[in-house]
Protein backbone atom coordinates (compact mmCIF):
# COMPACT_ATOMS: atom_id res chain seq x y z
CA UNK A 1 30.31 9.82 2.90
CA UNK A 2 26.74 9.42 3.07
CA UNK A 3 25.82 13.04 2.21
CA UNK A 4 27.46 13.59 -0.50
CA UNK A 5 28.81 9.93 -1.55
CA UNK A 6 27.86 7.19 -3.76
CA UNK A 7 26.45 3.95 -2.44
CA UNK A 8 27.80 1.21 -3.97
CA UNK A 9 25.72 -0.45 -6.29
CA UNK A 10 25.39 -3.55 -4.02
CA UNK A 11 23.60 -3.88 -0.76
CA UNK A 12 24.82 -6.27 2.18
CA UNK A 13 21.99 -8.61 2.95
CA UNK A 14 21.70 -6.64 6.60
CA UNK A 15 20.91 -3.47 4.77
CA UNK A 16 18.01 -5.30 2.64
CA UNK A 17 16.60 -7.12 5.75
CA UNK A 18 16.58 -3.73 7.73
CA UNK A 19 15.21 -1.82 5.12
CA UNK A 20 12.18 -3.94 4.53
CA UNK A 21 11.33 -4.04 7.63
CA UNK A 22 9.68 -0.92 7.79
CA UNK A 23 7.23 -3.08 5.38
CA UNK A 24 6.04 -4.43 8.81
CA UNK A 25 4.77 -0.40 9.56
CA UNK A 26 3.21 -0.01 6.03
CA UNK A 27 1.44 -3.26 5.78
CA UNK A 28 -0.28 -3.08 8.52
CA UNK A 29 -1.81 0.33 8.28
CA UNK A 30 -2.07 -0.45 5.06
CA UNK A 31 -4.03 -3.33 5.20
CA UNK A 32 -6.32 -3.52 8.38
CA UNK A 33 -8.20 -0.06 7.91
CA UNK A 34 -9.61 -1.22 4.58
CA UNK A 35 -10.13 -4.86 5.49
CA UNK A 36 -12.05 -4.24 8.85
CA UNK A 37 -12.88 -0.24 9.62
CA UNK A 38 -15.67 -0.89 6.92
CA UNK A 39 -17.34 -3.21 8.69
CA UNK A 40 -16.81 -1.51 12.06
CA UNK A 41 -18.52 1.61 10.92
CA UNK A 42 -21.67 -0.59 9.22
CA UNK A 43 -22.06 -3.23 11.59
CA UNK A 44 -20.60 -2.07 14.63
CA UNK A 45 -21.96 1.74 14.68
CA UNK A 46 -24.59 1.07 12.99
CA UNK A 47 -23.51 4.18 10.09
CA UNK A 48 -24.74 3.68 6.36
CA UNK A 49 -22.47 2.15 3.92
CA UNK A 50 -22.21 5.43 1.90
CA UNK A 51 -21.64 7.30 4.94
CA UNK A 52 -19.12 4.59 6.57
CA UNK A 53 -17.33 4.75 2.82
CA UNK A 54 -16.57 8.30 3.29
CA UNK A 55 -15.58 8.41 6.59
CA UNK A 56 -13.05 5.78 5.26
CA UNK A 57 -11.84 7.72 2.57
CA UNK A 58 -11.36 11.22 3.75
CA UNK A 59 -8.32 11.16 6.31
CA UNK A 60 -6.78 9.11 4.09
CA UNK A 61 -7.53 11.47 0.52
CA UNK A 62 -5.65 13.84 3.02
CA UNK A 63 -2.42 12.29 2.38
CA UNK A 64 -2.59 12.58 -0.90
CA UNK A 65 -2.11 16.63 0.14
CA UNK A 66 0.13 16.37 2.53
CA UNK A 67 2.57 13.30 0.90
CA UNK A 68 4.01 15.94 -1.93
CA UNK A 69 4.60 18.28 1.23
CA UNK A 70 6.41 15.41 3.40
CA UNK A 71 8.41 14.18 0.62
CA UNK A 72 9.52 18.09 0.29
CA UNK A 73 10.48 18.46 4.20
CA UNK A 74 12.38 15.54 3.73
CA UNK A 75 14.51 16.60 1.33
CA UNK A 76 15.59 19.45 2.41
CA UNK A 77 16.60 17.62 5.81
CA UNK A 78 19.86 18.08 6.68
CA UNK A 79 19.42 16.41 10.06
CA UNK A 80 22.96 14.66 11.64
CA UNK A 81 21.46 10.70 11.15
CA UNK A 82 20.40 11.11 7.59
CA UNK A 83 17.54 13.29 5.75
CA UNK A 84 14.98 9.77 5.85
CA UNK A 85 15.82 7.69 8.64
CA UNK A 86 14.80 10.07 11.65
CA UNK A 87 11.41 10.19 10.44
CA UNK A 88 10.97 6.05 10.49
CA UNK A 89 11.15 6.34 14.28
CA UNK A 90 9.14 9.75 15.02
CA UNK A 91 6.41 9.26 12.58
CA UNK A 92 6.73 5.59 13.21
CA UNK A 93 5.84 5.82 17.08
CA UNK A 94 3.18 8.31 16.50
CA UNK A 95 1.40 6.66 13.68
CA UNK A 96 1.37 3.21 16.12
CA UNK A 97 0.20 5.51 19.03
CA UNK A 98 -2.71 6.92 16.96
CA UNK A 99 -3.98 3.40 15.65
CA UNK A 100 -4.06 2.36 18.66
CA UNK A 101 -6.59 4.88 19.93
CA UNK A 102 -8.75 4.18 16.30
CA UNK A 103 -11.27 1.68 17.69
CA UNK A 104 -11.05 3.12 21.43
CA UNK A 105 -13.59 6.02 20.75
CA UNK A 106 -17.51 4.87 21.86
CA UNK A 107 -19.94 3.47 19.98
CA UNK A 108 -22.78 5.79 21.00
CA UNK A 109 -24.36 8.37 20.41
CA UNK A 110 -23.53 7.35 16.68
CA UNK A 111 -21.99 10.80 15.61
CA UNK A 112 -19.62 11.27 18.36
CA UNK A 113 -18.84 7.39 17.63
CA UNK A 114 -18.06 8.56 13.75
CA UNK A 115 -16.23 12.06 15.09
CA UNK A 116 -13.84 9.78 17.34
CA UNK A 117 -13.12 7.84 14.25
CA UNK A 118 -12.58 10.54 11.51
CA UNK A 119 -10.53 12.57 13.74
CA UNK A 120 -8.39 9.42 15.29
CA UNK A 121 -7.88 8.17 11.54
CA UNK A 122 -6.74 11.59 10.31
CA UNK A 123 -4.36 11.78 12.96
CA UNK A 124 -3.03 8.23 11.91
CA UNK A 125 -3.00 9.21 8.37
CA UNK A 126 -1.04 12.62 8.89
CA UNK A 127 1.43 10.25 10.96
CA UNK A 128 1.70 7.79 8.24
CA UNK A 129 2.59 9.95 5.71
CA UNK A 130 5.67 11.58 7.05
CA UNK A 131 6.97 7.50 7.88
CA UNK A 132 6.01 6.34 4.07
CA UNK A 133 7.47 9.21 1.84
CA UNK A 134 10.47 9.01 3.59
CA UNK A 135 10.72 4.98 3.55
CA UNK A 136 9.74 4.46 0.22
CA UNK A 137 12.01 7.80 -0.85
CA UNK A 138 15.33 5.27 0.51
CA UNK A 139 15.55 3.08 -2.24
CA UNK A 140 16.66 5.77 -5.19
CA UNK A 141 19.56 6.90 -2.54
CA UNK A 142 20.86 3.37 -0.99
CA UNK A 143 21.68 2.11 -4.57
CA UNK A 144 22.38 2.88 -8.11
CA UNK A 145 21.86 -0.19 -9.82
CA UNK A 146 19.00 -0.82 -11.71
CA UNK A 147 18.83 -5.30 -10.86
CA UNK A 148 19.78 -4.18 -6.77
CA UNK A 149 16.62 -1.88 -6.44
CA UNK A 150 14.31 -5.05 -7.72
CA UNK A 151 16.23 -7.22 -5.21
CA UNK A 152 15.84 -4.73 -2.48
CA UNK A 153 12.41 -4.76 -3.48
CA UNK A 154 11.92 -8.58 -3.49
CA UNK A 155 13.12 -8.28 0.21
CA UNK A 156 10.39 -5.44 1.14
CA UNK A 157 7.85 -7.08 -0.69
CA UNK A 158 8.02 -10.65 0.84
CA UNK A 159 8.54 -8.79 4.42
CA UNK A 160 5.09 -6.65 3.05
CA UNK A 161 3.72 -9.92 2.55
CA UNK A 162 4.36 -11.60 5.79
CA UNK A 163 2.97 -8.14 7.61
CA UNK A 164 0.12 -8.37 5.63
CA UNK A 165 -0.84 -11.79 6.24
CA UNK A 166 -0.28 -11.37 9.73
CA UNK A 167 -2.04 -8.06 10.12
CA UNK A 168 -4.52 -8.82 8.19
CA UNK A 169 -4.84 -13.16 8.52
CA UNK A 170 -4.60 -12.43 12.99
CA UNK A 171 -7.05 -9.17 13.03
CA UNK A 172 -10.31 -10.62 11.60
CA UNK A 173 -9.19 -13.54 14.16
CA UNK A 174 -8.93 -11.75 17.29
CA UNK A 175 -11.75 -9.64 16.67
CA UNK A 176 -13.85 -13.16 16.49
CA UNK A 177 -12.64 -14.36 19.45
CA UNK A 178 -13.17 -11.55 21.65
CA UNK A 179 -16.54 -9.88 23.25
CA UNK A 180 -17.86 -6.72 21.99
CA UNK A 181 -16.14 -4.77 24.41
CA UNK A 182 -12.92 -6.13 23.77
CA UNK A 183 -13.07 -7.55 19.93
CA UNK A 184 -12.15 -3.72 17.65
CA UNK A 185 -9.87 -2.31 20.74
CA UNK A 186 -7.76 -5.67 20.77
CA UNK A 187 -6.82 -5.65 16.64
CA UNK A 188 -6.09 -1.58 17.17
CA UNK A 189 -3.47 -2.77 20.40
CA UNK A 190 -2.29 -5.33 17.81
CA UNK A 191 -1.89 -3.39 15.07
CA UNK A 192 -0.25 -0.48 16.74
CA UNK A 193 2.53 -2.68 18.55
CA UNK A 194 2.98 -4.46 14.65
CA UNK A 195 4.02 -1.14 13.52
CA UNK A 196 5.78 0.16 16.09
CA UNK A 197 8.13 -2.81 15.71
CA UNK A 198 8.53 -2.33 12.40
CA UNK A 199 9.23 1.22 11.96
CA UNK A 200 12.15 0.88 14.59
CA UNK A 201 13.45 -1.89 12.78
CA UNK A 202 13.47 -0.09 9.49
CA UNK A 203 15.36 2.83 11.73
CA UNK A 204 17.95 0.41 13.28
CA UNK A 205 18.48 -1.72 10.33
CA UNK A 206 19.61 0.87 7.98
CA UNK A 207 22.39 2.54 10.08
CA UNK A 208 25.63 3.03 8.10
CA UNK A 209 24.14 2.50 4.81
CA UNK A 210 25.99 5.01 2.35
CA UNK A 211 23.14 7.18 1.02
CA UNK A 212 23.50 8.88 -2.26
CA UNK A 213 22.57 12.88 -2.58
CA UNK A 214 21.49 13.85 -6.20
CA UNK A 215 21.87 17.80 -4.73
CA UNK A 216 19.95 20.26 -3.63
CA UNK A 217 15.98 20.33 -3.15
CA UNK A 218 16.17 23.58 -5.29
CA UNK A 219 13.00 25.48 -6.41
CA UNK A 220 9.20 25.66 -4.77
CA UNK A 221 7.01 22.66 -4.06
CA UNK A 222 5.15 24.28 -7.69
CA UNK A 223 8.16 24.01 -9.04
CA UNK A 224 9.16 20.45 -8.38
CA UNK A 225 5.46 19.27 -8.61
CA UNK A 226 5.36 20.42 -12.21
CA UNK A 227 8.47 18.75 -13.49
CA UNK A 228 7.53 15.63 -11.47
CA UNK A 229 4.21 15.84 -13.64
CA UNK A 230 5.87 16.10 -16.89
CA UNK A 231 8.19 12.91 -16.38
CA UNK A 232 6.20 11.15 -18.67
CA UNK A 233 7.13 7.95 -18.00
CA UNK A 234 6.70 7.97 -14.01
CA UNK A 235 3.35 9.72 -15.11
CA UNK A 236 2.60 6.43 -17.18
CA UNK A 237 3.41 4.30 -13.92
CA UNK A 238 2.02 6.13 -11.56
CA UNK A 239 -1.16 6.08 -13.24
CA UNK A 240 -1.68 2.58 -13.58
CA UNK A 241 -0.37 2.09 -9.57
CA UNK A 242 -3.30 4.33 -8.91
CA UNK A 243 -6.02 2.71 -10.68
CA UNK A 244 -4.55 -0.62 -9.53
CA UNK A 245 -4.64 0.35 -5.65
CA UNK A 246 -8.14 1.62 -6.08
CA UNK A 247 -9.25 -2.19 -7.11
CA UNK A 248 -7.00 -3.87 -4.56
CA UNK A 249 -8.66 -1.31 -1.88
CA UNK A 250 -11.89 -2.63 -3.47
CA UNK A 251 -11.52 -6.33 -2.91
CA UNK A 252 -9.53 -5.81 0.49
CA UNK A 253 -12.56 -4.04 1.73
CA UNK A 254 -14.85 -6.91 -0.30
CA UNK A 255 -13.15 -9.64 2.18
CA UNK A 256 -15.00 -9.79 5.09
CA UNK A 257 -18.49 -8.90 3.33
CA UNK A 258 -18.10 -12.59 1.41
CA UNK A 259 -16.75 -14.23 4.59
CA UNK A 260 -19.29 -13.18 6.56
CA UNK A 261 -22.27 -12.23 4.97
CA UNK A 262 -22.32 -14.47 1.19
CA UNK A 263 -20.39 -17.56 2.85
CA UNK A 264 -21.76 -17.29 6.32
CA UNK A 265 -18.76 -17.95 7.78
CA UNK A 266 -16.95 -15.10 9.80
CA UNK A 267 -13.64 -17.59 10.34
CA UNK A 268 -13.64 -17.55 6.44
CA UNK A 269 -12.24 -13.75 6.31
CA UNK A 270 -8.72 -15.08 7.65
CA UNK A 271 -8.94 -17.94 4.82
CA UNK A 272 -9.52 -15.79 1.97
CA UNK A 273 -7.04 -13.14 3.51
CA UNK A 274 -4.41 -15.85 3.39
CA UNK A 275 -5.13 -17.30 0.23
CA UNK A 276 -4.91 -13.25 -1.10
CA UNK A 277 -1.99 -12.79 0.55
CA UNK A 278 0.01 -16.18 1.28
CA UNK A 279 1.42 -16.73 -2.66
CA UNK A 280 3.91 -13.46 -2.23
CA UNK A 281 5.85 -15.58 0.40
CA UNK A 282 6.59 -17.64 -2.53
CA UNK A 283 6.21 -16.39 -5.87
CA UNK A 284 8.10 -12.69 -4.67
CA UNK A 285 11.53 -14.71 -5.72
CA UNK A 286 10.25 -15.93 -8.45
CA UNK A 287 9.34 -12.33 -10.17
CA UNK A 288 12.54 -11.17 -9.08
CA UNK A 289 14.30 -13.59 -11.13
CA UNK A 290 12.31 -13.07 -14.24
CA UNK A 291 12.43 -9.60 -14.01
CA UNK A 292 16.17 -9.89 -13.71
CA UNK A 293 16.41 -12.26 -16.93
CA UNK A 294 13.47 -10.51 -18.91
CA UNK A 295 12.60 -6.81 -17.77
CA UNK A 296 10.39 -5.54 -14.82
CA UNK A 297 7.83 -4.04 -17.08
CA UNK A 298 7.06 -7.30 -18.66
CA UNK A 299 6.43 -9.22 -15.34
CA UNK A 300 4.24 -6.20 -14.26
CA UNK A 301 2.31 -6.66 -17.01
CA UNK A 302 1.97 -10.86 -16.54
CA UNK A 303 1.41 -10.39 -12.80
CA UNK A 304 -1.42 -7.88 -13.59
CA UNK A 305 -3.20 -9.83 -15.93
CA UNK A 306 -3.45 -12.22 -13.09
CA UNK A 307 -4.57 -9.81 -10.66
CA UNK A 308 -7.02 -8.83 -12.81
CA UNK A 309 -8.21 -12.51 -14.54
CA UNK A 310 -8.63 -14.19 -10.83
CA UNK A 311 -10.86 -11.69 -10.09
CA UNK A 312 -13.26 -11.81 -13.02
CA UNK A 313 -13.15 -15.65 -12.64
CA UNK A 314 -13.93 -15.09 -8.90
CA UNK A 315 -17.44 -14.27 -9.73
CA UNK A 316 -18.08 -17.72 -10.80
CA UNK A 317 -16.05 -19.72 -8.53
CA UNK A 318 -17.33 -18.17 -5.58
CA UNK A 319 -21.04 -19.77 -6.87
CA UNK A 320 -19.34 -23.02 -6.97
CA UNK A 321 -17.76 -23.88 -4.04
CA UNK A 322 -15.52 -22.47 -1.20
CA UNK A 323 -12.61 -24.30 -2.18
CA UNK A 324 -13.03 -22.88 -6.04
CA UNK A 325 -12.93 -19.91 -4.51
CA UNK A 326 -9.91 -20.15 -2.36
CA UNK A 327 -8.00 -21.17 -5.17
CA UNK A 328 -9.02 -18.63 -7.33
CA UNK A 329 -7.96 -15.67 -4.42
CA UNK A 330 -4.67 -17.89 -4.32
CA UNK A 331 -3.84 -17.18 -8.32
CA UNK A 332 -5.24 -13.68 -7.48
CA UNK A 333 -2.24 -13.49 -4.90
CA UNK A 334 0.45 -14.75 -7.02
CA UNK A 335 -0.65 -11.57 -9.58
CA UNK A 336 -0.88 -9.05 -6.51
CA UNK A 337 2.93 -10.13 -5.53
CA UNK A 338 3.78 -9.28 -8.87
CA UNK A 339 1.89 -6.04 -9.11
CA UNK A 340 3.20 -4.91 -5.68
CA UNK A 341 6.92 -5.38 -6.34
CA UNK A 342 7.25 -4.44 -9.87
CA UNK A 343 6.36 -1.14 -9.48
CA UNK A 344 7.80 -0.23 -6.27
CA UNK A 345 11.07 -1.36 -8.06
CA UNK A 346 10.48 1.10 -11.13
CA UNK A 347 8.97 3.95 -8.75
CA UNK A 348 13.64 4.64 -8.17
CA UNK A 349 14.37 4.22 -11.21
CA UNK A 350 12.23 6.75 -12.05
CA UNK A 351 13.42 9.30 -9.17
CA UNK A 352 16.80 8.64 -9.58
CA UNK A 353 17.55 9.33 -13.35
CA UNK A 354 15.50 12.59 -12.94
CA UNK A 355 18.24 13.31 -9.91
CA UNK A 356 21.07 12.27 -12.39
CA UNK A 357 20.06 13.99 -15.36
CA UNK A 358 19.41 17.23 -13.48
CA UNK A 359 21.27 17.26 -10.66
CA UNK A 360 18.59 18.08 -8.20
CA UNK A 361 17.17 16.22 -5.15
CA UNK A 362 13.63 15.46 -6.06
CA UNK A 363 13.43 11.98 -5.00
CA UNK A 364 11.27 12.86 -1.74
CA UNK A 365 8.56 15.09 -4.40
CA UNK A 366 8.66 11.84 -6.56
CA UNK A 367 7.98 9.20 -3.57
CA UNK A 368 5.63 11.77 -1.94
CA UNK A 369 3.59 12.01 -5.36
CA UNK A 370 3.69 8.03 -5.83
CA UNK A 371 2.33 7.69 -2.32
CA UNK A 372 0.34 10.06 -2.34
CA UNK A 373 -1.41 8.26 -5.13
CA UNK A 374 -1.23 5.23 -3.90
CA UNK A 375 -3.29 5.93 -0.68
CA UNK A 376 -5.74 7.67 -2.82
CA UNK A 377 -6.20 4.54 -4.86
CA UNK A 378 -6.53 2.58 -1.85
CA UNK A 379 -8.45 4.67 0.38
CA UNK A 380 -10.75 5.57 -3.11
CA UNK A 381 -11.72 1.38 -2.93
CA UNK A 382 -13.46 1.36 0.26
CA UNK A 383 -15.61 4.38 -0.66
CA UNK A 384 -15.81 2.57 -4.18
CA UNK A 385 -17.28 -0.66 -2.21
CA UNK A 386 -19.27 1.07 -0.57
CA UNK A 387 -21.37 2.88 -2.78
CA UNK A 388 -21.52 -0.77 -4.28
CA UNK A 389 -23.28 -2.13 -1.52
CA UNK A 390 -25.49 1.22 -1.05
CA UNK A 391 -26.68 0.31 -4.69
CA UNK A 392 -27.38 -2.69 -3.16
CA UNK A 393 -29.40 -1.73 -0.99
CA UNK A 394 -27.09 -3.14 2.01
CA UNK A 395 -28.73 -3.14 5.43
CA UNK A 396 -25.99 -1.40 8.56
CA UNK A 397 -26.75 -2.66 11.68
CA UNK A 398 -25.03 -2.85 15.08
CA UNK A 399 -24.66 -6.35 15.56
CA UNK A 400 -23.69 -7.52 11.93
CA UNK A 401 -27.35 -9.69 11.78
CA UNK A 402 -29.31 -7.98 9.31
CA UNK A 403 -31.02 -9.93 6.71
CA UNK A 404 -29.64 -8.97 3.23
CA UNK A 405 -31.33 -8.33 0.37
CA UNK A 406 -30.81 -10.27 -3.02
CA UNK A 407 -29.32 -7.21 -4.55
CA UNK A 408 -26.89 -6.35 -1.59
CA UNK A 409 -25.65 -9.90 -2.55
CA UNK A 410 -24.90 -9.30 -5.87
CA UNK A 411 -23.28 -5.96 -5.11
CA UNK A 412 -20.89 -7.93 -2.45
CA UNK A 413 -19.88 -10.52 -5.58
CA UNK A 414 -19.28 -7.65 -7.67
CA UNK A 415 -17.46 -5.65 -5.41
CA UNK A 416 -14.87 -8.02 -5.92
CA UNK A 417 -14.74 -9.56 -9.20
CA UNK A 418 -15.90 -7.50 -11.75
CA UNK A 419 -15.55 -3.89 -10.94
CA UNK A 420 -11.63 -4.57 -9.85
CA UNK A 421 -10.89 -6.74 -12.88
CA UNK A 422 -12.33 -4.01 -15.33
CA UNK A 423 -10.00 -1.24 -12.99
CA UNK A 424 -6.90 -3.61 -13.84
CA UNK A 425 -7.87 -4.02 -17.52
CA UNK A 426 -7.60 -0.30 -17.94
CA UNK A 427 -4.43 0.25 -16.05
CA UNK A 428 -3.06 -1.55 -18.65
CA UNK A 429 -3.47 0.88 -21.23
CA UNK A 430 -0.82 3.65 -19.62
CA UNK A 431 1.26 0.34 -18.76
CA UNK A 432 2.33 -0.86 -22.05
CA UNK A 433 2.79 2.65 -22.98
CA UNK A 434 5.80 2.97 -20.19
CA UNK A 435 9.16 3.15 -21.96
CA UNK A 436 12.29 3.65 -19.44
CA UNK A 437 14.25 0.20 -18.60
CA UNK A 438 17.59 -0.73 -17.65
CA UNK A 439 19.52 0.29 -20.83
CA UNK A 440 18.25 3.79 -20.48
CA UNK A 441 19.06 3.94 -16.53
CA UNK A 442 22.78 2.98 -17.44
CA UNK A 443 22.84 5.65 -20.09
CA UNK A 444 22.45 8.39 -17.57
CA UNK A 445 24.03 6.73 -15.24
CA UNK A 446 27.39 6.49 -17.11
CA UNK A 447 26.59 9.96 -18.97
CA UNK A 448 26.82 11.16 -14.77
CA UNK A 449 29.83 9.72 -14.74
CA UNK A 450 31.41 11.77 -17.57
CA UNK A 451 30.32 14.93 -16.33
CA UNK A 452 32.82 17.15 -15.67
């Protein structure tokens, strides 16, 4: 009964696959607006880095309004084929639709170039958010088990992985190879098609799965907000996602800037995106297991100190050679595989013991909150970038040639090494301070299971 039943506490494999396939939708928006709309805006348009930062930022600070209000609609669905899974395909289509339009807009007269793009971004962000509350809201309802949400989450994670390193490894490529005229439009085609592909196979692939209702979506949007905000420990985690997103959206955005500009060498941005990226194919079954034989807050903690340590030793490798460098991204990667999939696995445990010890459907408030956050963190790094290389002094330009200043230098290195491994340093501090783990989740579980 998948209204009112219980999933079982394991998934078929077929239900993991499909699931994480909407991965392929959220990676790539995810990832291609803050590794390339930066430089589109500076060295395409022509617009100044503190200007091009905020065009970046706002339609996407948007969401972090509207997310709490998706994750609320969704909840109180009561639509025939499930309260998430319609939205994967609607918001899905619309969301690949609008990204696809992004970099169609013109590039002169310079403000109706930046209009085209503030209003075609804010239509893909308003898109995007009713697809990810309501994908990243499945998890707490497909399972109860605390080890099958951290496989499920291995699964979306190493799909995230290969979406990212596709989107964002094939983008910088195509955009290379083609003219002027065809280089921005081409990735947006690309991009667009990516996620339309994977927001239907997130739809498809979780037909029949039993999904568990923790009651009614009782009270006001207030209402729910505030006891969302008092669960102290998803307070804890979400905190630390945040900060962590907003120096991830810092070196994402950081990419092409050292490719291009401090290494000279535009073909470089794919090479450093799949250094970044590549390790999660790999290492993403290796968390899972030590998370399932030691505890997921532990190997959140080990992965970020790697995030955070390859990026302060970035700063000096990336004055000694490239290949220093690569290497250096590629330890970066194996922490950023960690500090993707840890999380999102604690993010249900979180919603669903709230829905268990109260009875109420708040798992959409919860995800909508999380996300929320989470674009906020990663739409925040751009902006954060780029008032980096204002400091600088960074020269925009239309045709990506301008000579660079000493200073504009520095504030590229930075960008990426310090600045995001002193954001990861102090995520740490709400981090060790999270408490819930898989003792306490069986507690309320079985505590359910006694009610009368």
């Amino acid at each position: 009964m998948a209204a009112a039943g219980t999933s079982p506490s394991a998934l078929p494999a077929s239900a993991r696959r499909g699931y994480a396939l909407g991965s392929v939708a959220t990676g790539a928006f995810g990832t291609v607006p803050g590794l390339l709309l930066l430089p589109y805006l500076t060295d395409r348009l022509g617009i100044a880095a503190g200007l091009a930062g905020l065009i970046v930022f706002l339609p996407k600070a948007w969401d972090t309004i509207l997310n709490p209000i998706a994750g609320r609609i969704s909840d109180r669905s009561t639509h025939p084929d499930g309260r998430r899974r319609p939205f994967l395909l609607k918001a899905g289509v619309a969301l690949a639709i609008c990204f696809a339009l992004l970099f169609f807009g013109p590039t002169s007269p310079r403000g109706i170039a930046a209009t085209w793009v503030v209003v075609a971004f804010l239509a893909c962000a308003t898109a995007f958010a009713f697809f990810q509350v309501p994908y990243v809201a499945m998890p707490a309802e497909m399972t109860d088990d605390y080890d099958e949400r951290t496989r499920l989450m291995t699964w979306r994670v190493a799909i995230l992985a290969v979406a990212i390193l596709v989107s964002g490894g094939v983008s910088p490529a195509i955009r290379d190879a083609l003219s002027p005229d065809w280089d921005y439009r081409a990735v947006g085609l690309f991009v667009g098609a990516l996620i339309l592909v994977g927001a239907f196979g997130a739809w498809r692939g979780t037909r029949g799965v039993a999904m568990r209702s923790y009651g009614e979506a009782g009270g006001s949007l207030g209402e729910q907000l505030r006891v969302v905000a008092q669960a102290r420990n998803f307070r804890l985690l979400l905190i630390t996602f945040v900060i962590q997103a907003l120096a991830v959206g810092a070196m994402l955005a950081a990419v092409d800037y050292i490719a291009r500009v401090l290494l000279g060498a535009t073909g470089m941005s794919t090479v450093l995106f799949v250094a970044f990226v590549g390790p999660a194919l790999l290492v993403t079954p290796l968390w899972q297991r030590f998370a399932e034989r030691y505890d997921k807050k532990l190997g959140y903690l080990l992965s970020s100190a790697l995030l955070g340590g390859g990026a302060l030793v970035s700063l000096l490798t990336m004055r000694l050679s490239t290949a220093a460098l690569i290497a250096t991204v590629a330890v970066i990667g194996v922490g950023y595989a960690g500090a993707q999939m840890f999380p999102m696995a604690m993010l249900p445990d979180n919603a669903a013991i709230d829905g268990m010890r109260t009875g109420e459907n708040r798992v959409g408030v919860y995800t909508g909150v999380w996300t929320a956050g989470e674009t906020f963190g990663l739409a925040l790094g751009p902006l954060l970038y780029a008032g980096v290389l204002s400091l600088g002094g960074y020269v925009s330009s239309t045709d990506g040639s301008a000579q660079q200043p000493e200073s504009a230098l520095t504030a590229i290195a930075w960008g990426f090494s310090v600045i995001p491994a002193v954001l990861i340093a102090l995520s740490l501090f709400t981090l060790v301070r999270y408490r819930l783990d898989q003792n306490e989740v069986r507690a309320a579980l079985a505590a359910e299971g006694a009610r009368p």
